[in-house]
Protein backbone atom coordinates (compact mmCIF):
# COMPACT_ATOMS: atom_id res chain seq x y z
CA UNK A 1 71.57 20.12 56.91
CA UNK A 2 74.70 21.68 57.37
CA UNK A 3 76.63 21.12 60.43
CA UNK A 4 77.12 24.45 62.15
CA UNK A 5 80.63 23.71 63.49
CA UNK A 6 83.09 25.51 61.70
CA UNK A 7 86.33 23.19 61.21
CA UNK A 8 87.88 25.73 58.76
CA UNK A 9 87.31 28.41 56.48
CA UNK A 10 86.51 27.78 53.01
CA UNK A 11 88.22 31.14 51.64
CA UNK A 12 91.10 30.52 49.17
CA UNK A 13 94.74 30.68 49.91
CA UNK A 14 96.26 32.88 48.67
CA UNK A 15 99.51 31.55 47.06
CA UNK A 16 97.47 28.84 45.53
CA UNK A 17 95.19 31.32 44.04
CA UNK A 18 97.90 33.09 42.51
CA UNK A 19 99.76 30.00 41.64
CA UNK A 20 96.97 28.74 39.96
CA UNK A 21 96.07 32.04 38.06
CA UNK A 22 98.97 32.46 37.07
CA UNK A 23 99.84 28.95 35.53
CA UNK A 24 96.60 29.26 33.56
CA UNK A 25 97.61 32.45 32.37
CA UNK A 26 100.76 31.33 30.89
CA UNK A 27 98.79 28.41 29.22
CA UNK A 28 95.92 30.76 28.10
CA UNK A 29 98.76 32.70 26.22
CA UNK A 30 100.20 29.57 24.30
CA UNK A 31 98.65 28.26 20.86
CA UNK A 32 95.84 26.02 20.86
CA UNK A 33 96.53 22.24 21.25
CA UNK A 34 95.06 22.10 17.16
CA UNK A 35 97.89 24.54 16.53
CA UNK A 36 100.80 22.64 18.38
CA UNK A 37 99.14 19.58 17.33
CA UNK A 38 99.70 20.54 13.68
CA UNK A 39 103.16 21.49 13.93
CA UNK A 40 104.39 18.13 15.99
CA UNK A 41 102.45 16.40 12.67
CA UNK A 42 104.10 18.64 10.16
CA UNK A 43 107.68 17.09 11.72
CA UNK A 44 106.31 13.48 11.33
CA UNK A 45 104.94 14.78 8.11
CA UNK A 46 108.27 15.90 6.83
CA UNK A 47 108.09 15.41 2.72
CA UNK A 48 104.60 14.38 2.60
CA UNK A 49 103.13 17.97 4.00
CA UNK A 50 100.72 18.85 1.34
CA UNK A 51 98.39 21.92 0.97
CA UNK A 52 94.63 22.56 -0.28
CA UNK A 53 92.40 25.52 0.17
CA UNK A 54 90.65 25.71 3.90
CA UNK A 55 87.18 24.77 2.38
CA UNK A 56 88.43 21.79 -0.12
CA UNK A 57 86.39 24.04 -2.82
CA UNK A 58 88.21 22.79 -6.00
CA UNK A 59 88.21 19.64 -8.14
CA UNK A 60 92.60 19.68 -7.53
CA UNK A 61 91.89 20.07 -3.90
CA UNK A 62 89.62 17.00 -3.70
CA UNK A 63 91.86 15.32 -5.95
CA UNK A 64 95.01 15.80 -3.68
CA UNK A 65 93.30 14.99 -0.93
CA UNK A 66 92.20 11.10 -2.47
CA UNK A 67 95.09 11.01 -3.31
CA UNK A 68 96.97 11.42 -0.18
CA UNK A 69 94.27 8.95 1.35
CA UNK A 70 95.11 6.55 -1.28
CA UNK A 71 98.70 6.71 -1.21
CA UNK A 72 98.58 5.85 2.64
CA UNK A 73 96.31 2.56 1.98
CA UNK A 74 98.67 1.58 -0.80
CA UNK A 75 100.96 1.15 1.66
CA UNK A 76 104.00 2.57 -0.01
CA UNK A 77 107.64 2.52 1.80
CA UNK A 78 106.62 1.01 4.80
CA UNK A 79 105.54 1.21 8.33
CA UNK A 80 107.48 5.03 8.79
CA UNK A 81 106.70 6.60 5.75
CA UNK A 82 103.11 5.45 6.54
CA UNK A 83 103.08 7.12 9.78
CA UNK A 84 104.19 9.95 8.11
CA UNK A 85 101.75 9.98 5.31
CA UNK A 86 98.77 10.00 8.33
CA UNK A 87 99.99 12.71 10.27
CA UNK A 88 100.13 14.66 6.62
CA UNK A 89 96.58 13.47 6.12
CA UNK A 90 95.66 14.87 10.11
CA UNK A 91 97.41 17.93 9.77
CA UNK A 92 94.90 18.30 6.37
CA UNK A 93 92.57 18.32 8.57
CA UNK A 94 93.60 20.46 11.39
CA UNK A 95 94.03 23.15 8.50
CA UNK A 96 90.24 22.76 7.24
CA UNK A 97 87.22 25.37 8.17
CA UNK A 98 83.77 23.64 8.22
CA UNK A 99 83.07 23.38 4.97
CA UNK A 100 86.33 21.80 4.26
CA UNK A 101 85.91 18.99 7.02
CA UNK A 102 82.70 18.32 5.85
CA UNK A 103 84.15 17.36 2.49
CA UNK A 104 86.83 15.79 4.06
CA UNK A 105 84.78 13.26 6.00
CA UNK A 106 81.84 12.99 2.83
CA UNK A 107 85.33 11.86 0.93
CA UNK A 108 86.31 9.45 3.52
CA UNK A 109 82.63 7.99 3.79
CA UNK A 110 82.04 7.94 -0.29
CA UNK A 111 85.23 6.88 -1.56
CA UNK A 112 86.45 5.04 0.90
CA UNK A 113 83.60 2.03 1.51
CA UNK A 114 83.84 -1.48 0.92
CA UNK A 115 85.28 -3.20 -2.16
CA UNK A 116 82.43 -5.01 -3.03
CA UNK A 117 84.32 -6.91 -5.75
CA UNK A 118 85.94 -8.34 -3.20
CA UNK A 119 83.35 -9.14 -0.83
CA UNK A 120 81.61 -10.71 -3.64
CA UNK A 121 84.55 -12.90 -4.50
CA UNK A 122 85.13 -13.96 -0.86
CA UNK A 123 81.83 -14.91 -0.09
CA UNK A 124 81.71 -17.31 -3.63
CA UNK A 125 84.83 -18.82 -2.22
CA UNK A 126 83.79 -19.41 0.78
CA UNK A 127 79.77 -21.01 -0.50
CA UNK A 128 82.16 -23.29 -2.57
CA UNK A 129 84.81 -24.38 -0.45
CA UNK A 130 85.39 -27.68 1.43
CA UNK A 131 84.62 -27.72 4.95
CA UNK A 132 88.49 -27.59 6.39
CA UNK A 133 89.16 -24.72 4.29
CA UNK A 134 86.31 -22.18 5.34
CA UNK A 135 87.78 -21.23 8.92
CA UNK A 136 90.49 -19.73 6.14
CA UNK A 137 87.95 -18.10 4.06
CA UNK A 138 86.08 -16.82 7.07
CA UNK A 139 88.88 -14.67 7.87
CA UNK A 140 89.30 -13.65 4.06
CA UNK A 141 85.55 -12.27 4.26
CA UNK A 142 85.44 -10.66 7.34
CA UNK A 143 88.41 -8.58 6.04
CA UNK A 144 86.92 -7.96 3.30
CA UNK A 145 84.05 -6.69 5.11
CA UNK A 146 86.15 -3.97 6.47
CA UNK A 147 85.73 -0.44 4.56
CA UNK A 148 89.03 0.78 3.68
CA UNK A 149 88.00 4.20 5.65
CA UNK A 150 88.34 1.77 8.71
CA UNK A 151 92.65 1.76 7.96
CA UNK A 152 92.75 5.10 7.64
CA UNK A 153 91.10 6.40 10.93
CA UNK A 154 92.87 3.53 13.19
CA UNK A 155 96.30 4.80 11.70
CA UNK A 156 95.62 7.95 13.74
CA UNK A 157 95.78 6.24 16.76
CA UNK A 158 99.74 5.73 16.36
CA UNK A 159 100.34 9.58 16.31
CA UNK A 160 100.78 11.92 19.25
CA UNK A 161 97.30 12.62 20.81
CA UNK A 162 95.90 10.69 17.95
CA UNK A 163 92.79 9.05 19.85
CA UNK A 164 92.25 12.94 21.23
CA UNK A 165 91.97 14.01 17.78
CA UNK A 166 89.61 11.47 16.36
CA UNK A 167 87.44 11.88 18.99
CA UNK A 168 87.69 15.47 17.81
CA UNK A 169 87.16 14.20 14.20
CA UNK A 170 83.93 12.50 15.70
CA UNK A 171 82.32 15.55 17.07
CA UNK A 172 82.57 16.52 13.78
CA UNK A 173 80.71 13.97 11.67
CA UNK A 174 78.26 13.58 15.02
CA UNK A 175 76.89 17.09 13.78
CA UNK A 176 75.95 16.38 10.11
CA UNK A 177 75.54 12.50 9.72
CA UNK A 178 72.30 12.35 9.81
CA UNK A 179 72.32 13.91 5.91
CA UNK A 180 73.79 11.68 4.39
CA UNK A 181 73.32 7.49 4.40
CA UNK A 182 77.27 7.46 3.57
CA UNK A 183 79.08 9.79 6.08
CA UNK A 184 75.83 7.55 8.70
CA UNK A 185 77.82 4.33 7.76
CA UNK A 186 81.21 6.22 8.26
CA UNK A 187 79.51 7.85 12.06
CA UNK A 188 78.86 3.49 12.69
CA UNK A 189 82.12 2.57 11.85
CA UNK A 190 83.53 5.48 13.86
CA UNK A 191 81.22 4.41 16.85
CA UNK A 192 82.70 0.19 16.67
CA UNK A 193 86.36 2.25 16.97
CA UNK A 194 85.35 4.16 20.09
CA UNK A 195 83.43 1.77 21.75
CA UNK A 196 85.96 -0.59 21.49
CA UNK A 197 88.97 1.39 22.49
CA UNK A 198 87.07 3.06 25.34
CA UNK A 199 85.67 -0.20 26.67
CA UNK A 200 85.26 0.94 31.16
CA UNK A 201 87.99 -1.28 31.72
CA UNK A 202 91.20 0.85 30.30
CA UNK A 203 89.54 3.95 31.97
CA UNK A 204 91.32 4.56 34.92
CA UNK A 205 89.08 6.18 37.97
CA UNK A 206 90.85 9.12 39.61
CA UNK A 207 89.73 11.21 42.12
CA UNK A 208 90.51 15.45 41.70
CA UNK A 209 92.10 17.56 44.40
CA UNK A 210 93.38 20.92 44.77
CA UNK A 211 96.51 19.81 44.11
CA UNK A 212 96.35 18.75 40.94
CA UNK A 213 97.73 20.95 37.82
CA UNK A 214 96.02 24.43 37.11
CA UNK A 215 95.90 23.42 33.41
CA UNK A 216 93.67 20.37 34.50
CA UNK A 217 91.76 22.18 36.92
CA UNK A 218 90.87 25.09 34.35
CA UNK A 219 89.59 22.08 32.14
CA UNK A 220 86.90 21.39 35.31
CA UNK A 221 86.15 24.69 35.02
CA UNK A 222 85.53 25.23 31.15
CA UNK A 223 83.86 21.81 30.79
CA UNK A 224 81.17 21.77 34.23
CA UNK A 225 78.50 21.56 32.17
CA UNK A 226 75.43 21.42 35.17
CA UNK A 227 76.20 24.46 37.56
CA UNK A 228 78.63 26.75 36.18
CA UNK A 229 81.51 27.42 38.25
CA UNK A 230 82.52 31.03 38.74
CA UNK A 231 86.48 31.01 39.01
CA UNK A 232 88.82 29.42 41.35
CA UNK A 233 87.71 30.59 44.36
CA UNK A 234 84.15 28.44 43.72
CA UNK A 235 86.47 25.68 42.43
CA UNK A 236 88.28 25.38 45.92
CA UNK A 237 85.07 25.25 47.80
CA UNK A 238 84.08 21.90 45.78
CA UNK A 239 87.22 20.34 46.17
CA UNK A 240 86.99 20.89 49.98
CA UNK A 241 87.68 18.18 52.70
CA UNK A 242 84.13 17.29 52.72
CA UNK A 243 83.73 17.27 48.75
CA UNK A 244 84.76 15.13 46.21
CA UNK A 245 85.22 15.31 42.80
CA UNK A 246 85.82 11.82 40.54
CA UNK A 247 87.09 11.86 36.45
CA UNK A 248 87.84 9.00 33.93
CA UNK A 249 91.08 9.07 31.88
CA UNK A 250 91.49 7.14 29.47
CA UNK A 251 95.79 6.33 29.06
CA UNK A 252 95.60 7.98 25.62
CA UNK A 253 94.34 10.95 26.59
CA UNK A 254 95.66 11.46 30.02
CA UNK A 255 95.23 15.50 30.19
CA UNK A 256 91.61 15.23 29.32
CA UNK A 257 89.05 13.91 32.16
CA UNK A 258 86.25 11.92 29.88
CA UNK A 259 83.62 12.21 32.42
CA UNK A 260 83.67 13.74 35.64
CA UNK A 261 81.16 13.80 38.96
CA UNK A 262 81.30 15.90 42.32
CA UNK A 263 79.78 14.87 44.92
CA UNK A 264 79.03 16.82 48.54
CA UNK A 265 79.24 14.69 52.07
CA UNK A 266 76.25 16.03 53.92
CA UNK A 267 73.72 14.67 56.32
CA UNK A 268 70.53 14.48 55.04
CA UNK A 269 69.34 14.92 51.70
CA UNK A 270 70.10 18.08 50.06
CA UNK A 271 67.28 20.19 48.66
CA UNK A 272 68.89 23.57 47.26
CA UNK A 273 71.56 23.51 45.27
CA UNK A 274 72.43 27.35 46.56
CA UNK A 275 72.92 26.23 49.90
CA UNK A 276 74.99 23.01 49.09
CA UNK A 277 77.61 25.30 46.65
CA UNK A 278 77.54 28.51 49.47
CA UNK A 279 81.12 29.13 49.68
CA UNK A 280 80.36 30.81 53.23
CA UNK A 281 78.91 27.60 54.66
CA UNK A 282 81.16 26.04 57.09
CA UNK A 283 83.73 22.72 55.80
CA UNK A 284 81.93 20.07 58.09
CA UNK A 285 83.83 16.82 59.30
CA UNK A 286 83.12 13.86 56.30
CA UNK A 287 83.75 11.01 58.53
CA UNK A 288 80.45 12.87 60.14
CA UNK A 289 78.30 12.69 57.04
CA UNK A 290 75.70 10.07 56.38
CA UNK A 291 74.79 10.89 52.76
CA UNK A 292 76.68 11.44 49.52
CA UNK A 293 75.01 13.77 47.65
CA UNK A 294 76.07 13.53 43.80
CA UNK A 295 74.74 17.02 42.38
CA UNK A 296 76.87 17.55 38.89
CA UNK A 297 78.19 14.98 36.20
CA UNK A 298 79.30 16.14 33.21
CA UNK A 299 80.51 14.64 30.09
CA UNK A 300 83.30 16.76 28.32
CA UNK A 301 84.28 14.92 25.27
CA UNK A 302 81.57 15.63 22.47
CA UNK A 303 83.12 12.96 20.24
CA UNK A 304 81.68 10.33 22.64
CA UNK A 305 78.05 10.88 22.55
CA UNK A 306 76.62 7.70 22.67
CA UNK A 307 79.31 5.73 24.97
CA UNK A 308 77.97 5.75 28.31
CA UNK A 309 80.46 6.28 31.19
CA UNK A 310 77.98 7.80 33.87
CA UNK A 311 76.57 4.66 34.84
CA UNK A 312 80.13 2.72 35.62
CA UNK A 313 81.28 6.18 37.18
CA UNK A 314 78.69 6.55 40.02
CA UNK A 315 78.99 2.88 40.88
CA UNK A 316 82.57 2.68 41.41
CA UNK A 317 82.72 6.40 43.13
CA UNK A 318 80.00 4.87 45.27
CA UNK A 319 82.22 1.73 45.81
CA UNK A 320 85.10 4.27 46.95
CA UNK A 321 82.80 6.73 49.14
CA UNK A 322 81.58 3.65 51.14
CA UNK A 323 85.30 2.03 51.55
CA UNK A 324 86.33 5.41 52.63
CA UNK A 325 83.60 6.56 55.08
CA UNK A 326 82.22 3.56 56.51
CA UNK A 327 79.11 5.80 58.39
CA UNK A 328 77.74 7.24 54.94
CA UNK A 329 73.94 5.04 54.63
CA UNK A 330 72.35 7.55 51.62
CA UNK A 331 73.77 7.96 47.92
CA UNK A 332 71.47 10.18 45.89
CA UNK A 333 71.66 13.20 43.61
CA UNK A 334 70.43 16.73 43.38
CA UNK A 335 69.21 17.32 39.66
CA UNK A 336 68.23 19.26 37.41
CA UNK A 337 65.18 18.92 35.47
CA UNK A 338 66.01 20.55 32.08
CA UNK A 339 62.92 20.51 29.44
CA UNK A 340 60.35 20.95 32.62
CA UNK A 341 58.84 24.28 32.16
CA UNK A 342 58.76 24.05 28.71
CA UNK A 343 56.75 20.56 28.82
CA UNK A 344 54.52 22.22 31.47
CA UNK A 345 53.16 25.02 29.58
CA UNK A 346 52.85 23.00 26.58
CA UNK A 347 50.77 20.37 27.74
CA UNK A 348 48.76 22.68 30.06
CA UNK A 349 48.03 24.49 26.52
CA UNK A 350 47.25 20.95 24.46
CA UNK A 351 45.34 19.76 27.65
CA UNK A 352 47.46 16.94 28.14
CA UNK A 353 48.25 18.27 31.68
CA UNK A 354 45.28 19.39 33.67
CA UNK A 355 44.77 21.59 36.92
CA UNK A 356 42.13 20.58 39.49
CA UNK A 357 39.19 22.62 40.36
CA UNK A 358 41.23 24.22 43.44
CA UNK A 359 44.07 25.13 41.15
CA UNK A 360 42.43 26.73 38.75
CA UNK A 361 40.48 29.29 41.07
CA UNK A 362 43.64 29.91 42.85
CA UNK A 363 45.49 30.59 39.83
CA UNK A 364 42.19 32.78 38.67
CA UNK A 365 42.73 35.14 41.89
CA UNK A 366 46.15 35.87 40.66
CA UNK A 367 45.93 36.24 36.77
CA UNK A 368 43.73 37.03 33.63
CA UNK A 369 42.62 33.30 32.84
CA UNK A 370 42.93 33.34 29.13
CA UNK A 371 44.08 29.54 29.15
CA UNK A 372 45.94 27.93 31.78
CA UNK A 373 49.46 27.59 30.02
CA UNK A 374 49.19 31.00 29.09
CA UNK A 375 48.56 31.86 32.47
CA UNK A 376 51.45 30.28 34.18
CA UNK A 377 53.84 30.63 31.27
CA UNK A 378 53.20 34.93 31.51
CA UNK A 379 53.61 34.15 35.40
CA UNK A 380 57.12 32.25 35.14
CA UNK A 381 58.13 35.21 32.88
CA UNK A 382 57.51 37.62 36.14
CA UNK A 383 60.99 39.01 36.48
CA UNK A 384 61.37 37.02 40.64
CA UNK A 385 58.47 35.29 40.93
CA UNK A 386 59.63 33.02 43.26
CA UNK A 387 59.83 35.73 45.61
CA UNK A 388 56.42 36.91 45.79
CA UNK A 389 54.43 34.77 48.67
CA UNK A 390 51.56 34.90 47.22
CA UNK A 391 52.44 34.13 43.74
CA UNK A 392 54.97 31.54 44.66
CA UNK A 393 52.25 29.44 46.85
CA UNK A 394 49.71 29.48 44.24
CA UNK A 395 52.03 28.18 41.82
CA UNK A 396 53.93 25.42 44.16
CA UNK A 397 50.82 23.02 44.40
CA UNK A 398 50.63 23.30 40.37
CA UNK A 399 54.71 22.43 39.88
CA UNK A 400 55.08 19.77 41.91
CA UNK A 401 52.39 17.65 40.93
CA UNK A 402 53.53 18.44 37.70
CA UNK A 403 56.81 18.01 38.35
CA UNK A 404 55.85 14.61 39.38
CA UNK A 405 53.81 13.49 36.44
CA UNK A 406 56.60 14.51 34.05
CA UNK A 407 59.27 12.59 36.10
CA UNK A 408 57.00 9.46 36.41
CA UNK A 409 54.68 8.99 33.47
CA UNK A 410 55.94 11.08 30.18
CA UNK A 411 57.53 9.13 27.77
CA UNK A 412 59.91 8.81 23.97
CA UNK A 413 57.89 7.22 21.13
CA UNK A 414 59.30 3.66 22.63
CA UNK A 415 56.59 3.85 25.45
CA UNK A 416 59.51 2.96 27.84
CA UNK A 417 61.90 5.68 28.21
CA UNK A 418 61.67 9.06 30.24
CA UNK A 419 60.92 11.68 28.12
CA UNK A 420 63.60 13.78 30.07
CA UNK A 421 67.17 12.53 29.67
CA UNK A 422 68.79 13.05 33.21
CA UNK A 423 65.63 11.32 34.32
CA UNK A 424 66.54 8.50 31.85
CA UNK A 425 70.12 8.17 32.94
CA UNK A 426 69.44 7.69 36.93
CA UNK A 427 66.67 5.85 36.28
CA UNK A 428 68.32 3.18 33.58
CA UNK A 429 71.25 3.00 36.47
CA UNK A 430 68.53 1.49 38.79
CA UNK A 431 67.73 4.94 40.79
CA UNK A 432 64.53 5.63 41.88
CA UNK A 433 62.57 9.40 42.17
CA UNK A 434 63.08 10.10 45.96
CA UNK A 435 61.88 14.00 46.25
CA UNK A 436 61.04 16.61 44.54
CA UNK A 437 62.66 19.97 45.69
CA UNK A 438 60.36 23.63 45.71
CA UNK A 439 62.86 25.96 45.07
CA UNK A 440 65.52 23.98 44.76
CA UNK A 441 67.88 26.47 41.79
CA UNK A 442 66.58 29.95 41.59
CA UNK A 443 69.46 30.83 38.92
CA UNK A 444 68.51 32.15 35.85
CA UNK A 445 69.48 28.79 34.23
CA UNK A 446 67.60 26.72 36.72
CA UNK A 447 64.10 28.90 36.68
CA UNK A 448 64.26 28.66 32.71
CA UNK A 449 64.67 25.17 32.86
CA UNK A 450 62.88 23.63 35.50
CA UNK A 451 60.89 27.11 37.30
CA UNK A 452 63.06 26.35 40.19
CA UNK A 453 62.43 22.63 40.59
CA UNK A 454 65.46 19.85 41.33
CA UNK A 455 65.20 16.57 41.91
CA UNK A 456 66.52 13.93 44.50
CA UNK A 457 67.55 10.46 42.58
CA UNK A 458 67.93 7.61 45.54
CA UNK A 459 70.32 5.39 44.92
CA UNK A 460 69.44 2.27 47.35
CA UNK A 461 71.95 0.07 47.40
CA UNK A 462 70.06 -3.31 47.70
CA UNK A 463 67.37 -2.23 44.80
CA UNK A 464 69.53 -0.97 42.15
CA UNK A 465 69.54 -4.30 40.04
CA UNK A 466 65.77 -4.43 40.24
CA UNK A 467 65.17 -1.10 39.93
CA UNK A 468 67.15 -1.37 36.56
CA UNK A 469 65.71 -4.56 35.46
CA UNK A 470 61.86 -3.27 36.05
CA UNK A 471 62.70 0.19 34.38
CA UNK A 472 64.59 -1.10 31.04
CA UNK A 473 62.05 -4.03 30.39
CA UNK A 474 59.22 -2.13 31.18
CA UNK A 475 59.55 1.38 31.72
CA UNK A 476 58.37 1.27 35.24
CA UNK A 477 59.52 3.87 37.48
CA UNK A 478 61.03 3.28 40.57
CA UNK A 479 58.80 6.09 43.11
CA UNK A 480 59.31 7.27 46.54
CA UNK A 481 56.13 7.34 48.66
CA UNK A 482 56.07 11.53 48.74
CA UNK A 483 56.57 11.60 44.70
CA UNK A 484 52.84 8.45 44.94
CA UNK A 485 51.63 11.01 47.27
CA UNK A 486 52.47 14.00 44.51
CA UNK A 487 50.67 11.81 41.67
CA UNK A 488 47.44 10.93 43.71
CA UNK A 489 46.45 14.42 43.96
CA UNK A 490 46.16 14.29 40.12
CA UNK A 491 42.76 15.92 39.32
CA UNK A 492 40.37 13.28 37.80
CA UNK A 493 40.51 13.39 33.57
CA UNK A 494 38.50 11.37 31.00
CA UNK A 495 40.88 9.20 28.77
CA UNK A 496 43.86 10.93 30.49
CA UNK A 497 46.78 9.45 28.27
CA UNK A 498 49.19 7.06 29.55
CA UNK A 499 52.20 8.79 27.92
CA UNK A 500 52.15 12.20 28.82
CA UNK A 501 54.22 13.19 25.66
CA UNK A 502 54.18 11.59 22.43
């Protein structure tokens, strides 16, 4: 709980309110970073600007555009003018709508593959050569095992905010790659380039404060993707003395945190995410607090999906928190549960979720028993249902064993996995389910997601390697002996299915 002591208040100042305000106003008010972006590349550009229709809808346009692709891989007047024939080719791009960057990239993927003449060739060569000559030929096939498309994305790297817009360029292709088997090789080849440049070790760990630049703090704002912040004011309250908010930059993109967790230092687990985030609550001492409480991580880069930071992030944050305030003993989260009500109503309806005896005559006293999902699911709809006694203590029993079984035992298709992917991530980074919270987010967002229900992830120190060994091998979950409790109480089924979910 919340110390009562009151070391200061957590109201704004002033002057930094205003100072920040205003600063984000001014930015608010300039072009885009596409738009200034385009007009640094149109002075690299210089003679090689070109221009095609937004959606790349006629046969010229397409044949401009290979050509300007082409001309860069031949390679024509050196290293300058082909710096200068990129940023032509990114500003292209920048200039698209959707359709047009669909083309773009379905271009890029098609036409721009491997010469398989050449492969071909090299591997003949290198089946036939002598022994001393095939570290030579090696090298000769594994270039030519390099789609030309591969040139023409890592050329972008050399221009101003070039990694920032091919991660952009990713986001893209990440939306509409699954159509087509070429622009699916073109999303693999993308992947190898961002995996490798954003290998954890040039990331750079930095941890946020009020004092850093409005136009960075706005981004914390506009990219929190777990519990919305509403303005500054709830900005300064998690960036208090006993809060602490951690991002990953990568030196290429030093403007744009990658991934970013706050954390609160409390005593005691935390249970409601309302109370943790009340900007009325007193700022406690942190040397006090004996538990880091990790309750939002969000990733802000779209164009990354699929390159895990979160894992690296809490571990070295954790390594920090510890150094920092020697008497903290407990790192765990307070989650979400996104995907829970809609898997309980569902499987209630299919059967793959049962009530006990009990349940079902105390849900009978309160509702028209048509079916049981139907039931609850016209019950959740109750415009504050949380705040009628009677309806709310009916219901609890019900959620958290529920809760519980969805946590624990639903599955993916591999058997191994959590069906639910915050589940996934804590539990793959050797976590284990600690508590489940009644209650825990009444917003609008929370009861549609999870009917009020959060989560407590328990990080213990001395079990994370098994935890994560048992879970990825196996997918056996790592459970608290309130969450065994929860599960027990399961009523009694014939053939009730190991996976919960298929």
């Amino acid at each position: 709980m919340i110390n009562p002591m009151i070391s200061k208040s957590r109201e704004i100042a002033p002057d930094r309110n205003a100072r920040a305000t205003n600063t984000c106003r001014s930015e608010n008010s300039s072009p885009s970073w596409l738009n200034r972006l385009g007009n640094a590349w149109r002075d690299i550009a210089g003679s090689f600007s070109g221009s095609v229709r937004p959606d790349l809808s006629s046969k010229s346009d397409i044949r401009s555009l290979r050509k300007q692709m082409q001309d860069y891989l031949d390679a024509k007047g050196g290293e300058v003018s082909a710096r200068a024939r990129a940023a032509s080719l990114g500003e292209t791009y920048l200039s698209l709508n959707g359709k047009g960057r669909r083309r773009f990239l379905q271009l890029m993927a098609d036409g721009f593959e491997l010469d398989r003449a050449a492969v071909e060739s090299a591997i003949e060569d290198y089946q036939s050569a002598a022994t001393e000559d095939r570290p030579r030929l090696e090298i000769r096939l594994r270039g030519a095992l390099e789609p030309k498309r591969i040139r023409l994305l890592t050329q972008f790297n050399t221009l101003p905010a070039g990694v920032k817009f091919l991660v952009d360029m990713r986001a893209d292709l990440l939306k509409i790659y699954r159509e087509d088997p070429h622009l699916a090789a073109l999303e693999h080849d993308f992947r190898s380039l961002m995996t490798s440049w954003f290998d954890i070790g040039f990331l750079k760990l930095e941890r946020i404060s009020w004092e850093h630049p409005a136009s960075l703090l706005e981004k914390l704002i506009e990219y929190e993707a777990v519990h919305e912040i509403r303005g500054w004011e709830d900005l300064r309250n998690r960036l208090e003395s006993d809060r602490r908010c951690f991002a990953f930059f990568h030196p290429r993109m030093p403007e744009e945190p990658l991934i970013f967790v706050q954390v609160a230092l409390v005593n005691g687990l935390a249970a409601n995410v309302d109370i943790l985030l009340d900007q009325a609550a007193p700022i406690t001492d942190p040397k006090n607090a004996d538990t880091a409480i990790f309750y939002s991580i969000s990733n802000t880069q779209s164009g990354l999906g699929g390159i895990s930071f979160g894992g690296f992030l809490i571990k070295r944050v954790v390594d920090l928190l510890k150094s920092e305030f020697p008497a903290l003993k407990t790192f765990a989260t307070l989650s979400p549960i996104p995907g829970f009500r809609h898997w309980l109503v569902e499987n209630l309806k299919t059967g793959k979720f049962n009530l006990s005896d009990t349940e079902l005559k105390d849900l009978k006293s309160i509702a028209e028993l048509e079916d049981p999902g139907k039931a609850i699911g016209k019950l959740l709809d109750t415009a504050n249902w949380y705040k009628d006694e009677s309806l709310a203590n009916t219901l609890q029993p019900i959620i958290m064993r529920a809760g519980a079984e969805y946590l624990a035992k639903a599955k993916r298709t591999d058997g191994v996995r959590a069906a639910n992917s915050v589940a996934n991530f804590h539990l793959m980074n050797g976590a284990r389910i600690e508590r489940l919270n009644w209650l825990g987010d009444t917003s609008k967002n929370g009861l549609k997601q999870s009917s009020g229900l959060m989560v407590n992830y328990l990080y213990d120190l001395e079990r994370i390697e098994t935890n994560h060994e048992c879970y990825s091998i196996t997918g056996k979950t790592a459970l608290s002996s309130s969450v065994k409790r929860l599960l027990k109480n399961r009523p009694a089924v014939k053939d009730f299915p190991k996976n919960l979910i298929d």
